[in-house]
Protein backbone atom coordinates (compact mmCIF):
# COMPACT_ATOMS: atom_id res chain seq x y z
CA UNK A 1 116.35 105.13 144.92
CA UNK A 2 116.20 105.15 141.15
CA UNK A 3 115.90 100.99 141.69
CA UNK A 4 112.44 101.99 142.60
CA UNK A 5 111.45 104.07 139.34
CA UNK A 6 109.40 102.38 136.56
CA UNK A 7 112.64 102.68 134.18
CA UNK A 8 115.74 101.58 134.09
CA UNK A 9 118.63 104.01 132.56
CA UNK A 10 121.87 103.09 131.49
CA UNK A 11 123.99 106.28 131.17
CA UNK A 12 127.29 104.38 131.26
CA UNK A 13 126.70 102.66 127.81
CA UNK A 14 124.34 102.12 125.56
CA UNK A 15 122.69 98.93 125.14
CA UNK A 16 124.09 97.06 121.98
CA UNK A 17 122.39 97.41 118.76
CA UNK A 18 120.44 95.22 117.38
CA UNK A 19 121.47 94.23 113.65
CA UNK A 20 117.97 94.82 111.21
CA UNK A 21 119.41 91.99 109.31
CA UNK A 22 118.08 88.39 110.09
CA UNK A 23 118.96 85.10 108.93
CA UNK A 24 116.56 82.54 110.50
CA UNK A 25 117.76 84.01 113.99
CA UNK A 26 121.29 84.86 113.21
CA UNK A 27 123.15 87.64 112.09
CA UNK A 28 124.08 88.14 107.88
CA UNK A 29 125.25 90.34 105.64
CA UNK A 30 123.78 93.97 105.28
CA UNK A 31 121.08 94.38 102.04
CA UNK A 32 119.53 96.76 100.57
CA UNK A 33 116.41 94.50 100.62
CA UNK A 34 114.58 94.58 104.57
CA UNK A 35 113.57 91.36 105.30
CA UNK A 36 113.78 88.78 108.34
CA UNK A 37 114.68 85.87 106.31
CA UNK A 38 116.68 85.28 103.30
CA UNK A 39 114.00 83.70 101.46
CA UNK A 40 111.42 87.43 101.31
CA UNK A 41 114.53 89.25 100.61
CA UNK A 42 115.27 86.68 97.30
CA UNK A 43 111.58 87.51 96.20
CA UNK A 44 111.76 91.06 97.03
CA UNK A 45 114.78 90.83 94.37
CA UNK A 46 112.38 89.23 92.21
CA UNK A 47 109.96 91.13 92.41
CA UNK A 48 112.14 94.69 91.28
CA UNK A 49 113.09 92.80 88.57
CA UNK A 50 109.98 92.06 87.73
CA UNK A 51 108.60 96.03 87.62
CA UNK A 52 111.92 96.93 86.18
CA UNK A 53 111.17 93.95 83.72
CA UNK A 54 107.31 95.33 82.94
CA UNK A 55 108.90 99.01 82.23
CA UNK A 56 111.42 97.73 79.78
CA UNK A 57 108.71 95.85 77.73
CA UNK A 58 106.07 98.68 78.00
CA UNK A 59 109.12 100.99 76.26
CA UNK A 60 109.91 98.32 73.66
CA UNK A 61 105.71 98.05 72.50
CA UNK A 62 106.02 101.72 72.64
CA UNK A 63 109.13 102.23 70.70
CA UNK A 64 109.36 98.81 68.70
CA UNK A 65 105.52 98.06 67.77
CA UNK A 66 104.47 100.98 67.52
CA UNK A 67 104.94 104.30 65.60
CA UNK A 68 103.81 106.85 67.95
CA UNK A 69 104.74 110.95 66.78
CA UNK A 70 108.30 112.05 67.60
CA UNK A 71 107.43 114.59 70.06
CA UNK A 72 104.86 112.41 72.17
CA UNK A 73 107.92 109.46 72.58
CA UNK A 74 110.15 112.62 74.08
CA UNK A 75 107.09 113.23 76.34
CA UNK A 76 106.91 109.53 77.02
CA UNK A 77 110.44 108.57 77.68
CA UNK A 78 110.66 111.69 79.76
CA UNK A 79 108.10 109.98 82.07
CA UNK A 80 109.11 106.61 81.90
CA UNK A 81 112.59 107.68 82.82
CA UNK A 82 111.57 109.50 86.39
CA UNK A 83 109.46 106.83 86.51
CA UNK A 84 112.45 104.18 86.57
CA UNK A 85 114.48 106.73 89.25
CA UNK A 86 111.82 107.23 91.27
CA UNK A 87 111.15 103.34 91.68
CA UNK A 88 114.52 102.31 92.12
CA UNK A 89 115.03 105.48 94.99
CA UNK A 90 112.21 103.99 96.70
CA UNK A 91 113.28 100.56 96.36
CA UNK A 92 117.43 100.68 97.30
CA UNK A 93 116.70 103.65 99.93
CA UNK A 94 116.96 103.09 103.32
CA UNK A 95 113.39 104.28 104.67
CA UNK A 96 114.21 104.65 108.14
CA UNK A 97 115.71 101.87 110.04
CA UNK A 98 118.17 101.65 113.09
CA UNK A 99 120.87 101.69 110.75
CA UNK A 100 120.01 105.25 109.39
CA UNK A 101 121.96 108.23 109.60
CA UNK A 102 118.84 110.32 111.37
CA UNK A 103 118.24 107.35 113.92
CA UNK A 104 121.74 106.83 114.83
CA UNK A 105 122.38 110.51 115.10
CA UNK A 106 119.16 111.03 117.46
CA UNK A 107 120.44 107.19 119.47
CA UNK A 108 123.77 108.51 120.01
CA UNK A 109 123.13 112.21 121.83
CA UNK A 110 120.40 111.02 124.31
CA UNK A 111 120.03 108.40 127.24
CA UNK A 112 119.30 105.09 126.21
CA UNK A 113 116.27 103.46 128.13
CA UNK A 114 116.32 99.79 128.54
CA UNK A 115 112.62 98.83 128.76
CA UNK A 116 109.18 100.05 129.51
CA UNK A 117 107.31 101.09 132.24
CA UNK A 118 107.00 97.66 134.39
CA UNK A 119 103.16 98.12 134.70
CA UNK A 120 102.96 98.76 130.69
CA UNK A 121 105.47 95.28 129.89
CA UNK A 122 103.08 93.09 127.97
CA UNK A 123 100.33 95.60 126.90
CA UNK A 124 99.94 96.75 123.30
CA UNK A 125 98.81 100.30 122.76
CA UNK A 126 98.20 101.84 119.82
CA UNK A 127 97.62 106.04 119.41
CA UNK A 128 99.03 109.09 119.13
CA UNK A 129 102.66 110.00 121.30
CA UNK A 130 102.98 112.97 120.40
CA UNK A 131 106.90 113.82 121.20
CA UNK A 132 107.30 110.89 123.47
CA UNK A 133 109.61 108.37 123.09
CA UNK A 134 107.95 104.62 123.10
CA UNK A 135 109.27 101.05 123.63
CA UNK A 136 109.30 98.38 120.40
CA UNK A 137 108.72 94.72 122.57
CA UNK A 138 109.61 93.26 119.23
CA UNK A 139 113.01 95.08 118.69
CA UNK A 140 113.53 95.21 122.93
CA UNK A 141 114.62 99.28 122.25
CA UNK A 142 113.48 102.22 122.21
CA UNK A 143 112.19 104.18 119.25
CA UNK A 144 111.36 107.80 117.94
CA UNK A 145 107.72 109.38 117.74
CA UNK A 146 105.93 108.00 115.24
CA UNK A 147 108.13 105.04 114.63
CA UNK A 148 106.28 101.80 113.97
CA UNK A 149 107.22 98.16 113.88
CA UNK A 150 106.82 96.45 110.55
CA UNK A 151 106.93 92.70 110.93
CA UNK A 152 107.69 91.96 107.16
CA UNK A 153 111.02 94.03 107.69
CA UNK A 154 111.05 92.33 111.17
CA UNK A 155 112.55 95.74 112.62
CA UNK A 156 110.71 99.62 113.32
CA UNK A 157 111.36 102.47 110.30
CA UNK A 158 110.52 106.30 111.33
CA UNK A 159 107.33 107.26 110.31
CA UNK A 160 106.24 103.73 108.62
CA UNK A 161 103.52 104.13 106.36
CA UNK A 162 103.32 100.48 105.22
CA UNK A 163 105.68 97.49 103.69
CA UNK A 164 105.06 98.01 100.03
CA UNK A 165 106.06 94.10 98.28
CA UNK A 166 106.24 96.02 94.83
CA UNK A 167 109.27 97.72 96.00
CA UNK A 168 110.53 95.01 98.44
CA UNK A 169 111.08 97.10 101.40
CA UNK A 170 108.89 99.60 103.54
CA UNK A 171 107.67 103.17 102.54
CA UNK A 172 108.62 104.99 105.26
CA UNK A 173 110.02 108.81 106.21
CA UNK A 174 113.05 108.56 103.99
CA UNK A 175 111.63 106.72 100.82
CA UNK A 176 107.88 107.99 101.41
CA UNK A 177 108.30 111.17 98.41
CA UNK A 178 110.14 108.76 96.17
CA UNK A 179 107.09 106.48 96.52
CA UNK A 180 104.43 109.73 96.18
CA UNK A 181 106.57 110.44 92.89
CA UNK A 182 106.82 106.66 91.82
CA UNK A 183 102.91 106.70 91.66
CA UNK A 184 102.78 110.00 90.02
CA UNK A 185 105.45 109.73 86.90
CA UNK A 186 104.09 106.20 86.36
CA UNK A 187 100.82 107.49 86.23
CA UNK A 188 101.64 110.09 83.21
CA UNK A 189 103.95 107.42 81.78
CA UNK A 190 100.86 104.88 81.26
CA UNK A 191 98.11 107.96 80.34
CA UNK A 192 100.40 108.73 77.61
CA UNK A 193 101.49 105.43 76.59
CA UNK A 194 97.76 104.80 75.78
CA UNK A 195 96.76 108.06 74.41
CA UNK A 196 99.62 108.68 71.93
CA UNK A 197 100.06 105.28 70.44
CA UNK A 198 100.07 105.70 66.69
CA UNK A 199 99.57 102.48 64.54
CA UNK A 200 97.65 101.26 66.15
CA UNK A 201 95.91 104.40 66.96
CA UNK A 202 95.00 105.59 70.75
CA UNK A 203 91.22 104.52 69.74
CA UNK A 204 92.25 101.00 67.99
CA UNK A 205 93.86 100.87 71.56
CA UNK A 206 90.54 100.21 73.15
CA UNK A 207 89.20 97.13 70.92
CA UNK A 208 92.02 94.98 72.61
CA UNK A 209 90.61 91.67 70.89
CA UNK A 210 90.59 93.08 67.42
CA UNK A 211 93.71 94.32 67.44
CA UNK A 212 95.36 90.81 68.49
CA UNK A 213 93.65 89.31 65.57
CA UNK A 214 94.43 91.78 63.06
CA UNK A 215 97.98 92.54 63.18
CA UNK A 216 101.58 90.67 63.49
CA UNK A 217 102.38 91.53 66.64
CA UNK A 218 98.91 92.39 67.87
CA UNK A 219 98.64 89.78 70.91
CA UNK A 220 102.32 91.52 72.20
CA UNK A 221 100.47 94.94 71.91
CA UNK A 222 97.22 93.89 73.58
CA UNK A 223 99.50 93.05 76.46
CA UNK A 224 101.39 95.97 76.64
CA UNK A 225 97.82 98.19 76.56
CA UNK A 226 96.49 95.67 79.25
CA UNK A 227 99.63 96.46 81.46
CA UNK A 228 99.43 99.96 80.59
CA UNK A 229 95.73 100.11 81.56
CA UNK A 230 96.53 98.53 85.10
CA UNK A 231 99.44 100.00 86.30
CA UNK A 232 97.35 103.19 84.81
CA UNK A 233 94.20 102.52 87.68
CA UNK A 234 96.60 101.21 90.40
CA UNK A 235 99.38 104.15 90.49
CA UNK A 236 96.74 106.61 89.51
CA UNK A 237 94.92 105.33 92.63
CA UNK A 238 97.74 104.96 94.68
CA UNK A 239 98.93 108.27 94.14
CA UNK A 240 95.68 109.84 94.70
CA UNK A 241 95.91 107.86 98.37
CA UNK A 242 99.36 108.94 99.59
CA UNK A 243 98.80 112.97 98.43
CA UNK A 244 95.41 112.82 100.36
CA UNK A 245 97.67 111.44 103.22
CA UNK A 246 100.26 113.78 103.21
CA UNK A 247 97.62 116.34 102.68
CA UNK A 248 96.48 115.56 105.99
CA UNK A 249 100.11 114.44 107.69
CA UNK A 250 98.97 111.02 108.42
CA UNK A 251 100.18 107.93 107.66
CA UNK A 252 98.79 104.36 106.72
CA UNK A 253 99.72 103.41 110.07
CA UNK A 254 98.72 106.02 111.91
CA UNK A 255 94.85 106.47 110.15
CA UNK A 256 93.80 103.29 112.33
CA UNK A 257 94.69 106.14 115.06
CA UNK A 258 91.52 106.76 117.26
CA UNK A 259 91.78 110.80 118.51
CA UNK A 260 92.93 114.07 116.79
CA UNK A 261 95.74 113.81 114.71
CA UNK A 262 98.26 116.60 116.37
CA UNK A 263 100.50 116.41 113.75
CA UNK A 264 97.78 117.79 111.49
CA UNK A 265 98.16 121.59 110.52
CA UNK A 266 95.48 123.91 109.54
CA UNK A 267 97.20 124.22 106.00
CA UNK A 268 98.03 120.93 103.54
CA UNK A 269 100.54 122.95 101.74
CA UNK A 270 102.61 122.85 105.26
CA UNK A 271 101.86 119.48 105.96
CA UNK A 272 102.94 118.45 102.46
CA UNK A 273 105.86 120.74 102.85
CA UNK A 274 106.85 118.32 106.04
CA UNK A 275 107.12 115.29 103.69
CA UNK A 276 108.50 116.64 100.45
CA UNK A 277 109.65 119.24 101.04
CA UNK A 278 109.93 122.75 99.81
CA UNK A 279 107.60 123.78 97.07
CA UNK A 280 109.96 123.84 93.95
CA UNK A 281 110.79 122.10 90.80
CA UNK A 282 112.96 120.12 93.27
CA UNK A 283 109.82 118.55 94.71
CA UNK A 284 109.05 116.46 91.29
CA UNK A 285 112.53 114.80 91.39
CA UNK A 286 113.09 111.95 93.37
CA UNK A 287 116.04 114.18 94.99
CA UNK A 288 116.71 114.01 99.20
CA UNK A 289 113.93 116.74 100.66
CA UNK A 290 115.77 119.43 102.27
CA UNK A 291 114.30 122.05 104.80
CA UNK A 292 112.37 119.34 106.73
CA UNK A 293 113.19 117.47 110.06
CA UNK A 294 115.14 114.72 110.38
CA UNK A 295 112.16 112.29 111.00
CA UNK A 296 113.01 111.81 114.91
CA UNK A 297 110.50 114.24 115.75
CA UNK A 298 108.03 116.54 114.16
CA UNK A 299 106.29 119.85 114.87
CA UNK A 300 102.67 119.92 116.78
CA UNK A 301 99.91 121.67 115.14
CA UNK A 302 99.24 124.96 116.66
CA UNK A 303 95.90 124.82 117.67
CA UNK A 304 93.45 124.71 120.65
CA UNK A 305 92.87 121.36 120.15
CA UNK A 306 96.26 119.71 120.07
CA UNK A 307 96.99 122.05 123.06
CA UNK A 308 94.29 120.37 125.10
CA UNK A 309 95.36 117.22 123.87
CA UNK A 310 98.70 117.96 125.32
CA UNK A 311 97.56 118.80 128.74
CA UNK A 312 95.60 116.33 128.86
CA UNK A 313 98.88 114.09 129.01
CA UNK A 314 100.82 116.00 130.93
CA UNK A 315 97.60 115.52 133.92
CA UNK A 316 98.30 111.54 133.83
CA UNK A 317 101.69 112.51 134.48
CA UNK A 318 102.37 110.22 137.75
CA UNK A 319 105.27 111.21 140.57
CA UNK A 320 107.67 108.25 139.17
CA UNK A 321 107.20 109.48 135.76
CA UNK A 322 108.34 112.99 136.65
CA UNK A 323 111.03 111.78 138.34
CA UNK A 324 113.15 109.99 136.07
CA UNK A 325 111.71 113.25 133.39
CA UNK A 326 114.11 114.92 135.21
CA UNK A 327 116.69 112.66 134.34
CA UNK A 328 116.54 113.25 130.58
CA UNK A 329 114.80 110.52 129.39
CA UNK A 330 111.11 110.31 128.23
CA UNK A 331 108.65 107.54 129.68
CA UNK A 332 108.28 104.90 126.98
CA UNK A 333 105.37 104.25 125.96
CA UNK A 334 104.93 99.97 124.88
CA UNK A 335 103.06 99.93 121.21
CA UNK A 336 104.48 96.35 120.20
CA UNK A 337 102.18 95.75 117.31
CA UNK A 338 102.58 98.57 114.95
């Protein structure tokens, strides 16, 4: 009789994993670097090197070229260094794939579901799922709330924000503070980088075509205040964007969302709280959160609205539906494309 229901459960076993590692359709060797072919984990590579590359030449202008007061360069390496840490956490942390503690611990205590609903196979819905578990077509499993598929990493990472190139790999729930603090320490790193300079001076900083023809080494400076100035406007900006989204407990993902987001709560203290966790000194280091879930599910907001929202899923609730519910599996809900 359960040959009838819309799902199939295995209770016996589990269905194999699938390996997050691809090489052109086959299998190879675990990295660090998410990627479904060799060749965009080799530029991902590249590309760290490259920021770690732009950071080492910003401090040697800084320290080398120029003769900036002793207490701004403590102020400035200070930033520069959590800077560094909180780029290379970001970059060589796992942000939430298959192969993560959290998912594996949440796969292993639950019954495994081996497809979708057969009148959902083939559609591609994208919302909210509030505490439901949904179906990747992509990855052929099934997947946490507020997973998402990213098809750069060619596998689904818990709460995916997006697939950030700069870092090689996604920003997701277990990198996604190391990325907020990545913006934010290279933000105060490039403000004081151009304010403090001392020969030249913080003004002399601004007549970039001057200084290249005035001094020795002026065309190496001018390029050091021109990379200072953009990674200035974009991490500035950038950081900006991911506080007002953690304000609000949305992610990239998720703000192409139509609906109320029930993951929202009246305060932006708690939903900050959620991401990075308590409100400490801890919070500026690019340190493991504690006090927060695991990232395989998330409180609702407690209000009227979310409640309603709630009910309002629970009335399309069909007979089949409840049925295998009371088997101890969720429906899964298909939403291939994110």
């Amino acid at each position: 009789f359960l040959s009838n229901a819309r799902l199939h459960i295995q209770t016996a076993q589990a269905p194999p994993r699938r390996t997050p590692f691809h090489q052109n359709g086959g299998a190879c060797a675990p990295t660090l670097m998410y990627s479904k072919y060799r060749t965009g984990r080799y530029v991902s590579k590249v590309t760290v090197a490259l920021v770690l590359g732009i950071f080492g030449f910003e401090w040697w202008v800084y320290h080398v070229l120029c003769s900036p007061a002793a207490g701004w360069v403590i102020v400035f390496n200070v930033f520069l260094a959590l800077s560094i840490w909180s780029y290379l956490c970001t970059a060589f942390t796992d942000p939430g794939t298959p192969e993560c503690d959290e998912w594996r611990k949440w796969d292993s205590g639950r019954v495994q579901l081996t497809g979708p609903p057969v009148e959902e196979r083939g559609l591609r819905r994208r919302g909210w799922a509030p505490g439901e578990v949904t179906w990747c077509h992509r990855c052929e499993r099934d997947r946490p709330e507020r997973a998402h598929h990213c098809s750069c990493c060619g596998l689904c990472v818990l709460r995916m924000d997006h697939h950030c190139p700069w870092v090689g790999t996604c920003v997701g729930w277990r990198n996604h503070k190391y990325f907020v603090l990545f913006n934010l320490w290279s933000f105060c790193a490039a403000f004081t980088f151009l304010l403090t300079l001392r020969g030249p001076s913080a003004l002399e900083c601004f007549d970039v075509l001057g200084l290249a023809l005035s001094r020795k080494n002026g065309p190496t400076i001018a390029v050091g205040i021109m990379g200072a100035c953009v990674f200035l406007l974009i991490t500035g900006g950038m950081f900006v964007h991911a506080l007002t989204m953690a304000a609000k407990n949305e992610t990239s993902v998720e703000d192409r969302f139509s609906g109320e987001n029930p993951y929202c709560h009246s305060s932006s203290l708690e939903n900050l709280k959620q991401l990075l966790g308590p409100m400490d000194r801890s919070m500026f280091l690019p340190l493991p959160p504690v006090g927060r879930s695991s990232g395989t599910s998330f409180p609702l907001a407690a209000s009227a609205s979310t409640a309603a929202f709630e009910s309002g899923l629970s009335s399309r609730e069909t007979p089949e539906m409840s049925l295998i519910s009371q088997t101890g599996a969720a429906p899964a809900r298909e939403y291939g494309s994110v």
